[in-house]
C-alpha atoms as a PDB file:
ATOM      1  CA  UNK A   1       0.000   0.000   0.000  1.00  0.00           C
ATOM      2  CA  UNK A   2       1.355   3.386  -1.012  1.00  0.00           C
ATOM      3  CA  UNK A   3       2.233   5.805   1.904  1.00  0.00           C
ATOM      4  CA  UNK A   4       3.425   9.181   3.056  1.00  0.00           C
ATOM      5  CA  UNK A   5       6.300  10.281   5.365  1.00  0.00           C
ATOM      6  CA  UNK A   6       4.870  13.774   7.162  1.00  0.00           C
ATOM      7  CA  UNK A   7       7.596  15.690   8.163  1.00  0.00           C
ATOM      8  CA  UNK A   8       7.188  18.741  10.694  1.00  0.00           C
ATOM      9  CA  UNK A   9       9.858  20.780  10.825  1.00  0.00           C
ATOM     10  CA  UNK A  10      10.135  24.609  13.311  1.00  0.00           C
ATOM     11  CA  UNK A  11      12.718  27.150  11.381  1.00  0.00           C
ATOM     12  CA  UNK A  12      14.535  29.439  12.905  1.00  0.00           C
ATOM     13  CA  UNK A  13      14.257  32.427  12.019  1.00  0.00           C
ATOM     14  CA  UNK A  14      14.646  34.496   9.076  1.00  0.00           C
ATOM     15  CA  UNK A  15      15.263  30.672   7.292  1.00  0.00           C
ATOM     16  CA  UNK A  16      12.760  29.905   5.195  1.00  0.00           C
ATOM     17  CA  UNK A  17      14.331  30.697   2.004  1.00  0.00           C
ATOM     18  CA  UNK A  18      17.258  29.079   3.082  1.00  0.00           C
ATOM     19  CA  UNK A  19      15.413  25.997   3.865  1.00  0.00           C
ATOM     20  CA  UNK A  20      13.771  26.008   0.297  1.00  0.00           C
ATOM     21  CA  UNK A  21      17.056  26.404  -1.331  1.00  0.00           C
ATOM     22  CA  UNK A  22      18.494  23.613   0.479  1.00  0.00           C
ATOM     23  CA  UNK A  23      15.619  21.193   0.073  1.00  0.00           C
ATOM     24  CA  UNK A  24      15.436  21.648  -3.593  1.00  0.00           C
ATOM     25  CA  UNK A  25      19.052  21.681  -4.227  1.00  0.00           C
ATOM     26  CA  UNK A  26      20.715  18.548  -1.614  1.00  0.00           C
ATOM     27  CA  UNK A  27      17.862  16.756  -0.490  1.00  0.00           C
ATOM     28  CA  UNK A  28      15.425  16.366  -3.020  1.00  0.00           C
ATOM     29  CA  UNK A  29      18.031  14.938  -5.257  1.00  0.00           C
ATOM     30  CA  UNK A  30      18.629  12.529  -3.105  1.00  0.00           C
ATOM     31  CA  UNK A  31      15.202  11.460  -2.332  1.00  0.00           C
ATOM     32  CA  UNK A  32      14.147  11.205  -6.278  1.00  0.00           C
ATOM     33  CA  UNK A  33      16.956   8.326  -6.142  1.00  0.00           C
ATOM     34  CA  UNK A  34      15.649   6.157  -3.319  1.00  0.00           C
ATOM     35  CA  UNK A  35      13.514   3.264  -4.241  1.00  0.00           C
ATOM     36  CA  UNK A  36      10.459   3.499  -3.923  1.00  0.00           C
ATOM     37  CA  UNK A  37      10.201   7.360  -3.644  1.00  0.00           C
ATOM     38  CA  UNK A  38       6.869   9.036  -5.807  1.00  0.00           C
ATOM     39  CA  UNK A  39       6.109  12.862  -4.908  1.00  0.00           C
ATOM     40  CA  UNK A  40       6.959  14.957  -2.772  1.00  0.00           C
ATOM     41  CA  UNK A  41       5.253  18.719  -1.339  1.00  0.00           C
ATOM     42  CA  UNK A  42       6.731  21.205   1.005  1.00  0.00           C
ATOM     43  CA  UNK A  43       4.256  23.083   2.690  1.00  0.00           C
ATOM     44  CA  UNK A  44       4.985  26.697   4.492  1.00  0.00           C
ATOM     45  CA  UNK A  45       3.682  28.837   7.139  1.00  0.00           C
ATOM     46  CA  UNK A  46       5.466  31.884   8.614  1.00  0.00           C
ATOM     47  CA  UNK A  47       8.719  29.643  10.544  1.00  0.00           C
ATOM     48  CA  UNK A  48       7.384  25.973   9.521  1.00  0.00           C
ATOM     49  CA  UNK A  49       7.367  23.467   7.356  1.00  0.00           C
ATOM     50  CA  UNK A  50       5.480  20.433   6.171  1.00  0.00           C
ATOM     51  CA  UNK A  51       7.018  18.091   3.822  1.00  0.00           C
ATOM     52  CA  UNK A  52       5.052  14.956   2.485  1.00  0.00           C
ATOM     53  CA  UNK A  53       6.561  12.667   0.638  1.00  0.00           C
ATOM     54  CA  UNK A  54       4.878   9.997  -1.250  1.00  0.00           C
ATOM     55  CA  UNK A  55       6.213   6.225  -1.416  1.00  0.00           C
ATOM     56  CA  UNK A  56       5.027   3.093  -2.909  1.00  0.00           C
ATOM     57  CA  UNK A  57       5.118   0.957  -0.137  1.00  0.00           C
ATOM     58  CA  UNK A  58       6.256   1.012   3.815  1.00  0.00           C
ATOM     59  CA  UNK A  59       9.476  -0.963   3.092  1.00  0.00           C
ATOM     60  CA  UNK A  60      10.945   1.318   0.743  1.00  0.00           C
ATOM     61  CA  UNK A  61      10.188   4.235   2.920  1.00  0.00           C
ATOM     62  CA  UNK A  62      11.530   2.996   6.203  1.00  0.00           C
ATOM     63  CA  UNK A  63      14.876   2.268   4.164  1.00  0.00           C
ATOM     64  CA  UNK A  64      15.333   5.494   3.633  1.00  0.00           C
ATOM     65  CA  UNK A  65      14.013   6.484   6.983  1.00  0.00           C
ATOM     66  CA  UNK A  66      17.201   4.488   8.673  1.00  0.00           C
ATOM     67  CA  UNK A  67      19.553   4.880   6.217  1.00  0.00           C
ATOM     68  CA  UNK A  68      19.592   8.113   4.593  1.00  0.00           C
ATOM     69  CA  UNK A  69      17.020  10.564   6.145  1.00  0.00           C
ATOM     70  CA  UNK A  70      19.654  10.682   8.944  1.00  0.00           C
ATOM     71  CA  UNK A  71      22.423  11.799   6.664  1.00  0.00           C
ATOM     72  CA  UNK A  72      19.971  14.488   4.816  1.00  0.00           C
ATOM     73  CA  UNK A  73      18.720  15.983   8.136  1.00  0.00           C
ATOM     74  CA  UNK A  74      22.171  16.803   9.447  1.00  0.00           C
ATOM     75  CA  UNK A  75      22.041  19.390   6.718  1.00  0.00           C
ATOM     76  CA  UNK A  76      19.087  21.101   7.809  1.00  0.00           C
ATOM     77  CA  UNK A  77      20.095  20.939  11.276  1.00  0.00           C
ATOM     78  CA  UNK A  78      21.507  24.836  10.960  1.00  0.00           C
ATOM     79  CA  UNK A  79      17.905  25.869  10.038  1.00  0.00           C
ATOM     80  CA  UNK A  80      15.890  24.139  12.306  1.00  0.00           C
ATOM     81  CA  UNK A  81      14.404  24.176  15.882  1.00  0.00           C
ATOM     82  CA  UNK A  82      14.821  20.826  17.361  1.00  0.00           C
ATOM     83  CA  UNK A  83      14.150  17.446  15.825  1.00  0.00           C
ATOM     84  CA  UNK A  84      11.211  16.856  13.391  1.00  0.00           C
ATOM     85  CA  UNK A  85       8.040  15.218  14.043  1.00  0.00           C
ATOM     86  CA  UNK A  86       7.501  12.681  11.811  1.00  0.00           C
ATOM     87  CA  UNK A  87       4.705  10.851  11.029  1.00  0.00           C
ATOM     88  CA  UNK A  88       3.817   8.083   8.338  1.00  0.00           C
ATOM     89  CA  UNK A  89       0.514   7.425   6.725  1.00  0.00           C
ATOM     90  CA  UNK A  90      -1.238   4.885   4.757  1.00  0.00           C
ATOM     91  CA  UNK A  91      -2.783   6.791   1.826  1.00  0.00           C
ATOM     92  CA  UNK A  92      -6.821   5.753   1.684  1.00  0.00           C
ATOM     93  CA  UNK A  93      -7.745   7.766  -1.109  1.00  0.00           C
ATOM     94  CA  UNK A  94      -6.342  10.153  -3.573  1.00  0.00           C
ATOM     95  CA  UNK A  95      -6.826  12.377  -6.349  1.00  0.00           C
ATOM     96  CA  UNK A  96      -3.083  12.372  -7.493  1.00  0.00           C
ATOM     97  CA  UNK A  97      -2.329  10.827 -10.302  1.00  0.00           C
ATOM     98  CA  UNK A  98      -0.366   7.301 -10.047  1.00  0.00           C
END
């Protein structure tokens, strides 16, 4: 079953821009090469972030979760509050395309 990775993140100040940059530019390359990996969205609001990744099953996704999401957040750790919530989802229905 296809699921999502929901990641919460708190900015510090003044950061959003940088986090952008970063995301787009060192992580997401790295996630579009993981098996598994779909979609991704980063959502803002003022100093946070929501990103929601899309995967096509669990396995794939807690793969990356232990062996590269580690790796990837000690690059954001500069422009971030404290550790992300994370959260992981089943997805029950969708309108995005397969």
């Amino acid at each position: 079953m296809e699921i999502t990775r929901n990641e919460h993140f708190q900015l510090k100040d003044g950061k959003q821009k940088e986090f952008v940059h970063l995301f787009d530019s060192q992580i997401l390359p790295v996630m579009r090469q993981q098996a598994g990996f779909k979609n991704e969205v980063t959502l803002m609001d003022s100093n946070r972030a929501l990103v929601i990744s899309f995967w096509d099953e669990r396995r794939n996704a807690d793969t990356y979760q232990a062996s590269v999401y580690p790796k990837l957040l000690e690059k954001l750790n500069p422009i971030i509050q404290g550790p992300p919530k994370v959260e992981t989802y089943e997805i029950a229905a969708t309108t995005l395309a397969a």
